[in-house]
PDB file of N, CA and C in Angstrom:
ATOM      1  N   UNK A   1     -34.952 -53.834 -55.502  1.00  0.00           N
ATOM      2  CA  UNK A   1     -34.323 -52.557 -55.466  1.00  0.00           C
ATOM      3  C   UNK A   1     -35.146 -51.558 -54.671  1.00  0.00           C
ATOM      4  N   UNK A   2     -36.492 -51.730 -54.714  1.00  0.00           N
ATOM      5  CA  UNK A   2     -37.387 -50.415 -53.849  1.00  0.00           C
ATOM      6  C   UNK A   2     -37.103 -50.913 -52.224  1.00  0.00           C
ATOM      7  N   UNK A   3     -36.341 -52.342 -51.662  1.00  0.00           N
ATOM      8  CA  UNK A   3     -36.264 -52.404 -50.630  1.00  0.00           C
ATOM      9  C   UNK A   3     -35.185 -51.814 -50.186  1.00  0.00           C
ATOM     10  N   UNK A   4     -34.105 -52.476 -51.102  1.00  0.00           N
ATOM     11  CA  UNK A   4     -32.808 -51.436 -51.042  1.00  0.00           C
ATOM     12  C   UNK A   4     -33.000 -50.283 -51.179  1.00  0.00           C
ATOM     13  N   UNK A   5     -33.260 -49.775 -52.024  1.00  0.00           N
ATOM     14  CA  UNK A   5     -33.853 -47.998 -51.835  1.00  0.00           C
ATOM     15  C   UNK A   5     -33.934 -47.137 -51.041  1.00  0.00           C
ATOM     16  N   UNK A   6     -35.010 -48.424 -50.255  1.00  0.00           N
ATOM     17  CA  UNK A   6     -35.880 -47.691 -49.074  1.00  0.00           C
ATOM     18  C   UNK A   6     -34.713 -47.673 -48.029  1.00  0.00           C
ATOM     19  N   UNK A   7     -34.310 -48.603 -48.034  1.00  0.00           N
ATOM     20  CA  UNK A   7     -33.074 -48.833 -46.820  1.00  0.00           C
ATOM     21  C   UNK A   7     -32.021 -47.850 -46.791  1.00  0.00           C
ATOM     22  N   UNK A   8     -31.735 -47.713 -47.935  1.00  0.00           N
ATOM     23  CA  UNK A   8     -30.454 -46.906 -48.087  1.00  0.00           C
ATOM     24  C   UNK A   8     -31.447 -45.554 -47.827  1.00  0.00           C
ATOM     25  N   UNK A   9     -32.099 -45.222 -48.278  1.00  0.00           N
ATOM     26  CA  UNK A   9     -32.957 -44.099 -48.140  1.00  0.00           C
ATOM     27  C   UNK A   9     -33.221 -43.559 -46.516  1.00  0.00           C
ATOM     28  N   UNK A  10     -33.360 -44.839 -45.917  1.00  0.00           N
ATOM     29  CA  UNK A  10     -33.668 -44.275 -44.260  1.00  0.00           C
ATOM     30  C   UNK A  10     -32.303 -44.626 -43.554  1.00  0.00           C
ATOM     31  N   UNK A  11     -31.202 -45.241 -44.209  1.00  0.00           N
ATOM     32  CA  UNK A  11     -29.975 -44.979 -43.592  1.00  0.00           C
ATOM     33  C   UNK A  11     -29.254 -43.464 -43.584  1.00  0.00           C
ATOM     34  N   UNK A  12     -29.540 -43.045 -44.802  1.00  0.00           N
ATOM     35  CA  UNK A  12     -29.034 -41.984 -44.995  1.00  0.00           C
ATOM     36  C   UNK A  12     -29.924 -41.034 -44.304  1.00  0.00           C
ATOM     37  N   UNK A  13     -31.150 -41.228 -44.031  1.00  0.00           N
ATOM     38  CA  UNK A  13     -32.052 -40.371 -43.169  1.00  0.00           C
ATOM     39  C   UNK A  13     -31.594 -39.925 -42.089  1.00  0.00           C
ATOM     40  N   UNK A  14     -31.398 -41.289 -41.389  1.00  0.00           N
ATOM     41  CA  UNK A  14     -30.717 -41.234 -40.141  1.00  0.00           C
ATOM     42  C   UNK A  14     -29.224 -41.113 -39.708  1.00  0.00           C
ATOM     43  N   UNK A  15     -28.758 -40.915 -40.704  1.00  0.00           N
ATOM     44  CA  UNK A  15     -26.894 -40.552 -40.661  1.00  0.00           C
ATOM     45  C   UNK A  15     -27.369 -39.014 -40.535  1.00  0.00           C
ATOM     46  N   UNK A  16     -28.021 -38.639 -41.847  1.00  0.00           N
ATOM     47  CA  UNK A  16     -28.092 -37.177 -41.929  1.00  0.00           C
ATOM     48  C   UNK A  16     -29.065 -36.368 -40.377  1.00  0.00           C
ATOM     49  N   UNK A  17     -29.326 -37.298 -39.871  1.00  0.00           N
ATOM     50  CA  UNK A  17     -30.277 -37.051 -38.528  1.00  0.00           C
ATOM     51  C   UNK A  17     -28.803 -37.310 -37.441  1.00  0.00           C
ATOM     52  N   UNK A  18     -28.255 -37.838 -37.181  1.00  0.00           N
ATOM     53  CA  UNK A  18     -27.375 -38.464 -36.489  1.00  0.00           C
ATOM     54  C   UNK A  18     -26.144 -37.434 -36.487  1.00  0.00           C
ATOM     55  N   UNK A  19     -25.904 -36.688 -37.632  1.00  0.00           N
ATOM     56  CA  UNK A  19     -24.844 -35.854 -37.876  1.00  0.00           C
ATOM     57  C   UNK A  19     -25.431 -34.488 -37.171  1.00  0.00           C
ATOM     58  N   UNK A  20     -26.848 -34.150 -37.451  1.00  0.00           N
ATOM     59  CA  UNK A  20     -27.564 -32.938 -37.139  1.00  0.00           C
ATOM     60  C   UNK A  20     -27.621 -32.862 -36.023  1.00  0.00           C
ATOM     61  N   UNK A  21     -27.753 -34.021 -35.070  1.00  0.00           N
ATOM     62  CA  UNK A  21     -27.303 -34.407 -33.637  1.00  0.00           C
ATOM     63  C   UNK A  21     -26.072 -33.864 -32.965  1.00  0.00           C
ATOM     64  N   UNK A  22     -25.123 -34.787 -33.585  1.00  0.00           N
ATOM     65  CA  UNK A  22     -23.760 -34.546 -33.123  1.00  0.00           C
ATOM     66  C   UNK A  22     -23.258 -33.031 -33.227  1.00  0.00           C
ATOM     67  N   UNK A  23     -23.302 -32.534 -34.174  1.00  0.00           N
ATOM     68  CA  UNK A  23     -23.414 -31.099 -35.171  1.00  0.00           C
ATOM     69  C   UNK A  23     -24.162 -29.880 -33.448  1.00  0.00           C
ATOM     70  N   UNK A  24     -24.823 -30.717 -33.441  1.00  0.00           N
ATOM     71  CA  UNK A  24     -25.629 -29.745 -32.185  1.00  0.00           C
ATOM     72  C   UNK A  24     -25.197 -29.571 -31.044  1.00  0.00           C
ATOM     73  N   UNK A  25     -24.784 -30.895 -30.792  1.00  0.00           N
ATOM     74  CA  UNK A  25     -24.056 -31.426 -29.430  1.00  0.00           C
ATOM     75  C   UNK A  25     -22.644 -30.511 -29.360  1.00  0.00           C
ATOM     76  N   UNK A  26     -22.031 -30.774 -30.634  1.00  0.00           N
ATOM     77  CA  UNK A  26     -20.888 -29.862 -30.423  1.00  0.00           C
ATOM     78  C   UNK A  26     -21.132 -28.821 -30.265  1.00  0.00           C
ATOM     79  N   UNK A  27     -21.444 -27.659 -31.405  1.00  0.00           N
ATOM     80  CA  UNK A  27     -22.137 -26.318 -30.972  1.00  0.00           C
ATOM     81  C   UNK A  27     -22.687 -26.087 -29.691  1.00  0.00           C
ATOM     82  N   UNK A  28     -23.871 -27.261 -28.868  1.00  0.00           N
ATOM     83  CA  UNK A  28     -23.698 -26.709 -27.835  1.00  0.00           C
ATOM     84  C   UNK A  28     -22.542 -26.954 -27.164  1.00  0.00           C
ATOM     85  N   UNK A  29     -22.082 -27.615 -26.907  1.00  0.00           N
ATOM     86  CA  UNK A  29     -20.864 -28.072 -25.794  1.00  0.00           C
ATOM     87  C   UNK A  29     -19.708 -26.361 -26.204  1.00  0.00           C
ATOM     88  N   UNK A  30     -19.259 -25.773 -27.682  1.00  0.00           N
ATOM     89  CA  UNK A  30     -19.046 -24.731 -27.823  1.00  0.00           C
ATOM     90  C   UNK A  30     -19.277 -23.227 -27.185  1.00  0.00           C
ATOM     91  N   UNK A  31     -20.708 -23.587 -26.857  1.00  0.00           N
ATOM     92  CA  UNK A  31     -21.434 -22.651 -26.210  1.00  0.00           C
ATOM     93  C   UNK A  31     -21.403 -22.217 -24.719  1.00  0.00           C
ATOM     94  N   UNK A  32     -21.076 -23.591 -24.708  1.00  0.00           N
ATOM     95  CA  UNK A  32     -20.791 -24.029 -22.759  1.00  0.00           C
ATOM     96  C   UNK A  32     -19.895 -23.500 -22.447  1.00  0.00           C
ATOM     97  N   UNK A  33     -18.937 -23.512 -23.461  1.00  0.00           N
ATOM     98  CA  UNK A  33     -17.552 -23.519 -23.312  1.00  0.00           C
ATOM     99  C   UNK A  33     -17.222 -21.939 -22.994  1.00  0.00           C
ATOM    100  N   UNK A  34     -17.926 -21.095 -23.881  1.00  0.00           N
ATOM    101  CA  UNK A  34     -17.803 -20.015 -24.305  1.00  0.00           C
ATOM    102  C   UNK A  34     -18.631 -19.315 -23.540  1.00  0.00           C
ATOM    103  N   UNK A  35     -19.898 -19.952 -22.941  1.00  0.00           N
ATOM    104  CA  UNK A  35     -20.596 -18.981 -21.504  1.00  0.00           C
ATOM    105  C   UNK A  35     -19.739 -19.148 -20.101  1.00  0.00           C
ATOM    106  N   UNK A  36     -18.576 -20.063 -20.148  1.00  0.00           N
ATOM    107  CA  UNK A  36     -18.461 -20.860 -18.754  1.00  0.00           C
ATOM    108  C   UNK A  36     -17.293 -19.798 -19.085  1.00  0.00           C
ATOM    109  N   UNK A  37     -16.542 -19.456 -19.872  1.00  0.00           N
ATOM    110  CA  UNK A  37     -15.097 -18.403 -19.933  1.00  0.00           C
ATOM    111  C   UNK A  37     -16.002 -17.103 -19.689  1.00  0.00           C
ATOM    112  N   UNK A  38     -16.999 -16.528 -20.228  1.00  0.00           N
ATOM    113  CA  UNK A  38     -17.426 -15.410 -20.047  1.00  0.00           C
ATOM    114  C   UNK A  38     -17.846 -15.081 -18.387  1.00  0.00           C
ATOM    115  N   UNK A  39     -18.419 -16.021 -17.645  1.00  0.00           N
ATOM    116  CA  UNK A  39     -18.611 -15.829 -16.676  1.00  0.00           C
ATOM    117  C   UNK A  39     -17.654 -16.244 -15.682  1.00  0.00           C
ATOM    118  N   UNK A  40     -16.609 -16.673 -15.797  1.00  0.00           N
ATOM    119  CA  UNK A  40     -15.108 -16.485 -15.739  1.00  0.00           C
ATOM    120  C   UNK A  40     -14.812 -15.181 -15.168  1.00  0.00           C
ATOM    121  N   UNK A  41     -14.948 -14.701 -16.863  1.00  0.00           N
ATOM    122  CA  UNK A  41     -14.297 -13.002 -16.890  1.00  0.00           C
ATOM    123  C   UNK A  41     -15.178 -12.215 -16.188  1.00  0.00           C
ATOM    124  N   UNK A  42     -16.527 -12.462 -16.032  1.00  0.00           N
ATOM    125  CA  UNK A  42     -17.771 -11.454 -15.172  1.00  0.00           C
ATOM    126  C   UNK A  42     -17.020 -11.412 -13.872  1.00  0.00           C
ATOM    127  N   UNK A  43     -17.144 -12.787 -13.339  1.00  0.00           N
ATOM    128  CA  UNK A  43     -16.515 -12.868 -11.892  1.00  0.00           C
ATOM    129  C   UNK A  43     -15.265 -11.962 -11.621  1.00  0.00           C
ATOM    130  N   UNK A  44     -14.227 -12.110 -12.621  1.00  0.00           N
ATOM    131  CA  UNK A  44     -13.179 -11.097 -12.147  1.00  0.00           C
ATOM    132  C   UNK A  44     -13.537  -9.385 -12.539  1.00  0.00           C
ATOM    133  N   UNK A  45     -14.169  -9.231 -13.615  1.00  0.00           N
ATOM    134  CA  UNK A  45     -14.469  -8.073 -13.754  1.00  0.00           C
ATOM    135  C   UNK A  45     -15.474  -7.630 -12.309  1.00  0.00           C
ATOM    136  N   UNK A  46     -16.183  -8.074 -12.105  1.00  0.00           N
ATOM    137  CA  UNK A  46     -17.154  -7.932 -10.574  1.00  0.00           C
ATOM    138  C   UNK A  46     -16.424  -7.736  -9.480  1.00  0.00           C
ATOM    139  N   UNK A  47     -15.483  -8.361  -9.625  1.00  0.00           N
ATOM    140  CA  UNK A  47     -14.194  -8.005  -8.273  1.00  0.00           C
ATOM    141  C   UNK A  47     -13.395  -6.959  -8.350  1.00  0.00           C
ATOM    142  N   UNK A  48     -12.788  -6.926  -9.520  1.00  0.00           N
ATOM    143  CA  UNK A  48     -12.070  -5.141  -9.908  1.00  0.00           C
ATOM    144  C   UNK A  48     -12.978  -4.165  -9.317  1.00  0.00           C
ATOM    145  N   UNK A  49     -14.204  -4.628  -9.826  1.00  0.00           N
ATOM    146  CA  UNK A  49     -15.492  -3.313  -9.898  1.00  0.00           C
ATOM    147  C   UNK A  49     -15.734  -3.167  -8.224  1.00  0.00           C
ATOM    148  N   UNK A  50     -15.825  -4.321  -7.753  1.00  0.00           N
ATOM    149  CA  UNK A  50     -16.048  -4.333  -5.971  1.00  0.00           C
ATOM    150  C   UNK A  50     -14.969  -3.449  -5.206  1.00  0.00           C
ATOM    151  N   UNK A  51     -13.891  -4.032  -5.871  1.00  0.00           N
ATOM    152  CA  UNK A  51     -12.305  -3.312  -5.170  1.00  0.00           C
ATOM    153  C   UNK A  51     -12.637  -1.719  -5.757  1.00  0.00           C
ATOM    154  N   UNK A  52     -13.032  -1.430  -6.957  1.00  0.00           N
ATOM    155  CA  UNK A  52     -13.160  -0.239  -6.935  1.00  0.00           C
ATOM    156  C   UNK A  52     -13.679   0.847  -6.057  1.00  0.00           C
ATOM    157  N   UNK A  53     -14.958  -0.427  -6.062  1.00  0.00           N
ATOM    158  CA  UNK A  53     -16.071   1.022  -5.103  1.00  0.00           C
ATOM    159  C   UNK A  53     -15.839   0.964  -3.932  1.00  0.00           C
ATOM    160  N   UNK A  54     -14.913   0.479  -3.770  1.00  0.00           N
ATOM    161  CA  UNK A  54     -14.257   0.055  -2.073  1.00  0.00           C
ATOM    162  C   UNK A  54     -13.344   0.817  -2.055  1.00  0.00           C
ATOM    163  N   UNK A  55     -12.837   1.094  -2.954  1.00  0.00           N
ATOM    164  CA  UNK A  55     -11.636   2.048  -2.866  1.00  0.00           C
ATOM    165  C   UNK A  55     -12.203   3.768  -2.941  1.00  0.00           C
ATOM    166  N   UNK A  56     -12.995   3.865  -4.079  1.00  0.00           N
ATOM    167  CA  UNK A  56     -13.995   5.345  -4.204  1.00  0.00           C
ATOM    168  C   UNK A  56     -14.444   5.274  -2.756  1.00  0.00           C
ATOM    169  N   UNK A  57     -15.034   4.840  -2.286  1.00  0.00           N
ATOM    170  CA  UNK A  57     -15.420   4.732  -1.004  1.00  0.00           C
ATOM    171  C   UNK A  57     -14.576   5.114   0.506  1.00  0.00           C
ATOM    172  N   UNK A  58     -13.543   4.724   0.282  1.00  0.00           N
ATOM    173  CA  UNK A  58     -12.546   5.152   1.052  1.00  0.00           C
ATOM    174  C   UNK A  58     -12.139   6.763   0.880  1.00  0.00           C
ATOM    175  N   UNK A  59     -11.858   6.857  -0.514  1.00  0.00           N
ATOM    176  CA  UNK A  59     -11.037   8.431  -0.715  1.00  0.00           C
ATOM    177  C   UNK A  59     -12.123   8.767  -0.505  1.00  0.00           C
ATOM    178  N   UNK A  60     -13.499   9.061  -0.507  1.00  0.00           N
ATOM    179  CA  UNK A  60     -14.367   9.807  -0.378  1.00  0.00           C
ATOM    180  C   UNK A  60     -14.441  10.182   1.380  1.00  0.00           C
ATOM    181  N   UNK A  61     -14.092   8.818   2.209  1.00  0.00           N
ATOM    182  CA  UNK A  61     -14.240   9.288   3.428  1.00  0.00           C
ATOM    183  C   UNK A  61     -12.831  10.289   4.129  1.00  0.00           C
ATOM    184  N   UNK A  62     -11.843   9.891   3.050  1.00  0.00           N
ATOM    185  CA  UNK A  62     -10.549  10.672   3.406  1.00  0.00           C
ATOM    186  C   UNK A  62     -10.869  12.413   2.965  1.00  0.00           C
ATOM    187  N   UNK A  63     -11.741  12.177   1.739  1.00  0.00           N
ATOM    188  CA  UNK A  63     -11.752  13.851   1.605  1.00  0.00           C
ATOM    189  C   UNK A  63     -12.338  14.467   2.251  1.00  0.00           C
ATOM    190  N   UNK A  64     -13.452  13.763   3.248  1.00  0.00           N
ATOM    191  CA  UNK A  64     -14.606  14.343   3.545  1.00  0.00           C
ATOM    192  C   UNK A  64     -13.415  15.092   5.338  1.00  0.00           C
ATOM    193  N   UNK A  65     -12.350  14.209   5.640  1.00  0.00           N
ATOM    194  CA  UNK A  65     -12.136  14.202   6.778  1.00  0.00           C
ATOM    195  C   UNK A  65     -10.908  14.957   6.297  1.00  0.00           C
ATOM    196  N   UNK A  66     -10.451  15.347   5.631  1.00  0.00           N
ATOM    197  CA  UNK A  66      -9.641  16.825   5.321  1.00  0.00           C
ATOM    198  C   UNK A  66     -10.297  18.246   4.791  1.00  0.00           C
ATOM    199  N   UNK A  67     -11.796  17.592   4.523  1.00  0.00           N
ATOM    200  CA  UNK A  67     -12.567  19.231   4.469  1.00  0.00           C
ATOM    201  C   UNK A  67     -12.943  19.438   6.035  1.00  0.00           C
ATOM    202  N   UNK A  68     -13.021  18.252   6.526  1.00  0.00           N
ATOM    203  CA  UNK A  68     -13.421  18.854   8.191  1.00  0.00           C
ATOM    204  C   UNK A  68     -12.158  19.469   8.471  1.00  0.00           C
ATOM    205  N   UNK A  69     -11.006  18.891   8.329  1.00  0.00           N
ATOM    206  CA  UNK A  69     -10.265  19.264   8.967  1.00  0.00           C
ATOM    207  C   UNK A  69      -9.798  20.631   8.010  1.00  0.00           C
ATOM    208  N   UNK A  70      -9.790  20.727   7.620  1.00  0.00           N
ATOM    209  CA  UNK A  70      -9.762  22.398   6.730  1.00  0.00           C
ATOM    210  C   UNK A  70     -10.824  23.513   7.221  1.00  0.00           C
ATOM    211  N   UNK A  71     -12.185  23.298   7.531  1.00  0.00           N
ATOM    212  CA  UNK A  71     -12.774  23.781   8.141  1.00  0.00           C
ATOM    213  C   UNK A  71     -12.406  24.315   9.669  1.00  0.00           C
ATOM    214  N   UNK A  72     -11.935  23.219  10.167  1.00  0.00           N
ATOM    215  CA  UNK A  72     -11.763  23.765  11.506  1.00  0.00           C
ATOM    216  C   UNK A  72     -10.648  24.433  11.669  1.00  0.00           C
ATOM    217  N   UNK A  73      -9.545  24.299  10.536  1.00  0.00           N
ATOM    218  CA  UNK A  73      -8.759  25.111  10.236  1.00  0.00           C
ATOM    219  C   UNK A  73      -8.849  26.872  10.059  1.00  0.00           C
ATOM    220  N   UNK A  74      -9.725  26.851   9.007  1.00  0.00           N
ATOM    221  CA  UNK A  74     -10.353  28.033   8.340  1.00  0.00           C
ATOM    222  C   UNK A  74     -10.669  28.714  10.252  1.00  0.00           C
ATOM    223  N   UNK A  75     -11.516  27.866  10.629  1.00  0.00           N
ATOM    224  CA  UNK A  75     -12.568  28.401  11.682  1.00  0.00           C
ATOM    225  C   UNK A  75     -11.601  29.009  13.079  1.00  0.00           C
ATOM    226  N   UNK A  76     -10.496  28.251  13.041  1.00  0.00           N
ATOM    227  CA  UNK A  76      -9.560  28.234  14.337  1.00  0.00           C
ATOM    228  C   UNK A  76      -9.132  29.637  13.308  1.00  0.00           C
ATOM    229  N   UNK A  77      -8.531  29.942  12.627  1.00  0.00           N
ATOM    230  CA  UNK A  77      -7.725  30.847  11.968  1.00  0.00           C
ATOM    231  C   UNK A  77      -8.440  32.803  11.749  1.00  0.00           C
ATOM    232  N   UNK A  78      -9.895  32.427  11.537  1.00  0.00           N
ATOM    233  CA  UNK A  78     -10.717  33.447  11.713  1.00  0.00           C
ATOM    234  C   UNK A  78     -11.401  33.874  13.353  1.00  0.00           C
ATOM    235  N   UNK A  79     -10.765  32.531  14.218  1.00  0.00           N
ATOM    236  CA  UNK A  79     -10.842  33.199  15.602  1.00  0.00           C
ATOM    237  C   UNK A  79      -9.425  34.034  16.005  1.00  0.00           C
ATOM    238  N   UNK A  80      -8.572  33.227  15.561  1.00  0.00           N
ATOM    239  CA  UNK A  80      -6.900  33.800  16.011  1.00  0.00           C
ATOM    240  C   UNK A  80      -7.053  35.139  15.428  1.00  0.00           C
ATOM    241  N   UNK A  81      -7.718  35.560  14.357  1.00  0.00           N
ATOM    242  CA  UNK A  81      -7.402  37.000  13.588  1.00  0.00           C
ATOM    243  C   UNK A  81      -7.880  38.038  14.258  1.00  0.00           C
ATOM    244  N   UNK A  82      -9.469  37.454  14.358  1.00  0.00           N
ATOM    245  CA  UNK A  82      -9.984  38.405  15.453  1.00  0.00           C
ATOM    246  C   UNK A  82      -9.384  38.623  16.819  1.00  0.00           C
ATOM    247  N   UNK A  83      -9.122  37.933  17.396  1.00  0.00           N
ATOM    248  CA  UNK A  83      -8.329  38.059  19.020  1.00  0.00           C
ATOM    249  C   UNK A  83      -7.074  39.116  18.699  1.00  0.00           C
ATOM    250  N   UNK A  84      -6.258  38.674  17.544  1.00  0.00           N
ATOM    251  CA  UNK A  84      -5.317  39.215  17.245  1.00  0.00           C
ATOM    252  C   UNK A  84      -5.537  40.993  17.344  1.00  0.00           C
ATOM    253  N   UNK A  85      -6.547  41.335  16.352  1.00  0.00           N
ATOM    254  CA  UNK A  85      -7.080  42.366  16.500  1.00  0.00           C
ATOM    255  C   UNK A  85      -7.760  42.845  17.056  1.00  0.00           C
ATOM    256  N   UNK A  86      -8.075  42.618  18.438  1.00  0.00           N
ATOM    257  CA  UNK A  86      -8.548  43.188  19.504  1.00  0.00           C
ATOM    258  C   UNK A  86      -7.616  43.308  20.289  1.00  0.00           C
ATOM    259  N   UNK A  87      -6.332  42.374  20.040  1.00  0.00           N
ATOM    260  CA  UNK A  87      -5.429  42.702  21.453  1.00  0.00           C
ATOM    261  C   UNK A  87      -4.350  43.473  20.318  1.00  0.00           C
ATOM    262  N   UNK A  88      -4.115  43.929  19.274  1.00  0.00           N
ATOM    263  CA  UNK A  88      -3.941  45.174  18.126  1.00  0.00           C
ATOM    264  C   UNK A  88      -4.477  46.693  18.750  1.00  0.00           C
ATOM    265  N   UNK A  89      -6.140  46.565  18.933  1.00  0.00           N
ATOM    266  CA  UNK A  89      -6.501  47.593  19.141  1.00  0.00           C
ATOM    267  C   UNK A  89      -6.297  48.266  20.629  1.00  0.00           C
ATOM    268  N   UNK A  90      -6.416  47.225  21.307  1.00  0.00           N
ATOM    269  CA  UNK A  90      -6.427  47.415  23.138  1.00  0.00           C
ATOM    270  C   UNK A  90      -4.589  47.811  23.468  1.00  0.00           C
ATOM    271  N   UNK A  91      -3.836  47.373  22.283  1.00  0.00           N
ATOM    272  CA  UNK A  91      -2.338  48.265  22.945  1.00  0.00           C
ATOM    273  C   UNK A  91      -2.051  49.255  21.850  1.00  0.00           C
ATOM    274  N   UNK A  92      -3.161  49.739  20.918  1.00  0.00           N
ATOM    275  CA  UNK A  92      -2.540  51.028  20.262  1.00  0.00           C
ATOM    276  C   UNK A  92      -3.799  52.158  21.089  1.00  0.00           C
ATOM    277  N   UNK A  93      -4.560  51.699  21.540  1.00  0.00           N
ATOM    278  CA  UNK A  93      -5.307  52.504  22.967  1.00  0.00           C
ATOM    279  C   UNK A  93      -4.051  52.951  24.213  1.00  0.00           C
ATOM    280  N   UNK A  94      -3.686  51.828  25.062  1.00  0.00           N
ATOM    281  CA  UNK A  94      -2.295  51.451  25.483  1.00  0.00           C
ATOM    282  C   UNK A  94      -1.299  52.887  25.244  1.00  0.00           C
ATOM    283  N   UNK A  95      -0.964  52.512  23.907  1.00  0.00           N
ATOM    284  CA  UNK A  95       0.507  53.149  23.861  1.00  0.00           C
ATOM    285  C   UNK A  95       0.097  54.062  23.497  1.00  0.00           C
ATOM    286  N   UNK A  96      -1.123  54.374  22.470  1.00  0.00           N
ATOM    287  CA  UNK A  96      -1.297  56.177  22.469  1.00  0.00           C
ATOM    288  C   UNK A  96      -1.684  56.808  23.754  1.00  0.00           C
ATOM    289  N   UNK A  97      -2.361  56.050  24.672  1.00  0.00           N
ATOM    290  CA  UNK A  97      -2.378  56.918  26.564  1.00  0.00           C
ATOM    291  C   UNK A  97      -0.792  57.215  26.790  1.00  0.00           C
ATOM    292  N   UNK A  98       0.142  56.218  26.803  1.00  0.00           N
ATOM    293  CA  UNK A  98       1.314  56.050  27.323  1.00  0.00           C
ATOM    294  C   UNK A  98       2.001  57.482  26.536  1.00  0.00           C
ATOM    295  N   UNK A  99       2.127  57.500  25.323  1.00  0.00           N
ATOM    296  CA  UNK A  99       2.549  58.499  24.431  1.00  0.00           C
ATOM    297  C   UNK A  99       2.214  60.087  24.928  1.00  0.00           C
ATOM    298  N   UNK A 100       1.132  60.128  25.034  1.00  0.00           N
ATOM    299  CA  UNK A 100       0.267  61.590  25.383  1.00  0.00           C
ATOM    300  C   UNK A 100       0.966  61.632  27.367  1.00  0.00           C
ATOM    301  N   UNK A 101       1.204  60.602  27.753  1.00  0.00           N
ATOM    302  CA  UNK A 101       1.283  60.998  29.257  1.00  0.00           C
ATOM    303  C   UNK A 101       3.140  61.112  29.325  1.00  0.00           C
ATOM    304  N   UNK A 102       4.144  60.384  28.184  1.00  0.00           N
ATOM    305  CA  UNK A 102       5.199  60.841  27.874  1.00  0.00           C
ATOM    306  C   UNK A 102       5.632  62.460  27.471  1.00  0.00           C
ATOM    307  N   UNK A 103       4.077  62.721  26.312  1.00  0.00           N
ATOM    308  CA  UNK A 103       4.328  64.072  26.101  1.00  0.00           C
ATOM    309  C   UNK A 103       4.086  64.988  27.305  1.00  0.00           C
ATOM    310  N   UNK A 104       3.118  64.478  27.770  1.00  0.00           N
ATOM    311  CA  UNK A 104       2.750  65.562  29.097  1.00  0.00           C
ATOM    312  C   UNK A 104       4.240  66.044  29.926  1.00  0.00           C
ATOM    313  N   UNK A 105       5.035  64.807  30.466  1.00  0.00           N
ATOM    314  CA  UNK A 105       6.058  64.707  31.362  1.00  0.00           C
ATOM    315  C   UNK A 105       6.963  65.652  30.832  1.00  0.00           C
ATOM    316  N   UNK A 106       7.225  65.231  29.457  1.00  0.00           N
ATOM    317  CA  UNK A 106       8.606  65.910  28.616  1.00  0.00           C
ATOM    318  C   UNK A 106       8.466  67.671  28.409  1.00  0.00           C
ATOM    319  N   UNK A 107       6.847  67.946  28.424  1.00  0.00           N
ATOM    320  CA  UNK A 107       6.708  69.371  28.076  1.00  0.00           C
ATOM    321  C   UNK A 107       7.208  69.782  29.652  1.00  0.00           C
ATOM    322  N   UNK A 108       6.642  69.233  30.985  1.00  0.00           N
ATOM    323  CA  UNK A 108       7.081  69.791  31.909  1.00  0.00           C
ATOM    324  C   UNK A 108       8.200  70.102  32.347  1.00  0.00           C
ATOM    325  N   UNK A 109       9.013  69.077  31.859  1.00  0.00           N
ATOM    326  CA  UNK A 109      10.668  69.305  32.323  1.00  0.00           C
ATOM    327  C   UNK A 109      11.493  70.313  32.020  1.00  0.00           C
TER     328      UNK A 109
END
């Protein structure tokens, strides 16, 4: 019986070793499973995120090229005002000479 014992004793050793094995093997193979989907999802999340800053990237160069162009707007618009008002002032010079040399004529007649 102490041979049997022993036997059954290191069978069961090694089942219970053999299971702790398998037991592992699965868990990892679980693990595999479950890092290989996550980096799956990284990869597509990394691509959204790429397309993003590709896209921020873009509107940023679109805004930058409607503040220029607003600027030169602004800038063309504060030259037209001024011109405006110099050629404002140069015909109310103009028509008040013209006026005074109307009055002159009309008193003579």
């Amino acid at each position: 019986m102490n041979t049997n014992g022993t036997t059954n004793g290191r069978r069961d050793r090694v089942e219970a070793g053999l299971m702790a094995v398998v037991e592992a093997e699965e868990e990892r193979d679980a693990c595999q499973k479950a890092f290989d989907k996550l980096k799956v999802e990284h990869r597509g999340l990394q691509a959204e995120h790429d397309a993003l800053r590709l896209s921020h990237a873009r509107l940023q160069t679109e805004v930058e090229a409607y503040r220029t162009e607003r600027d030169e707007a602004v800038e063309k618009r504060a030259r037209a005002d001024v011109l405006i008002e110099a050629v404002l002032t140069l015909l109310g010079k103009h028509r008040g000479q013209s006026l005074e040399s109307e009055l002159a004529e009309a008193k003579l007649a």
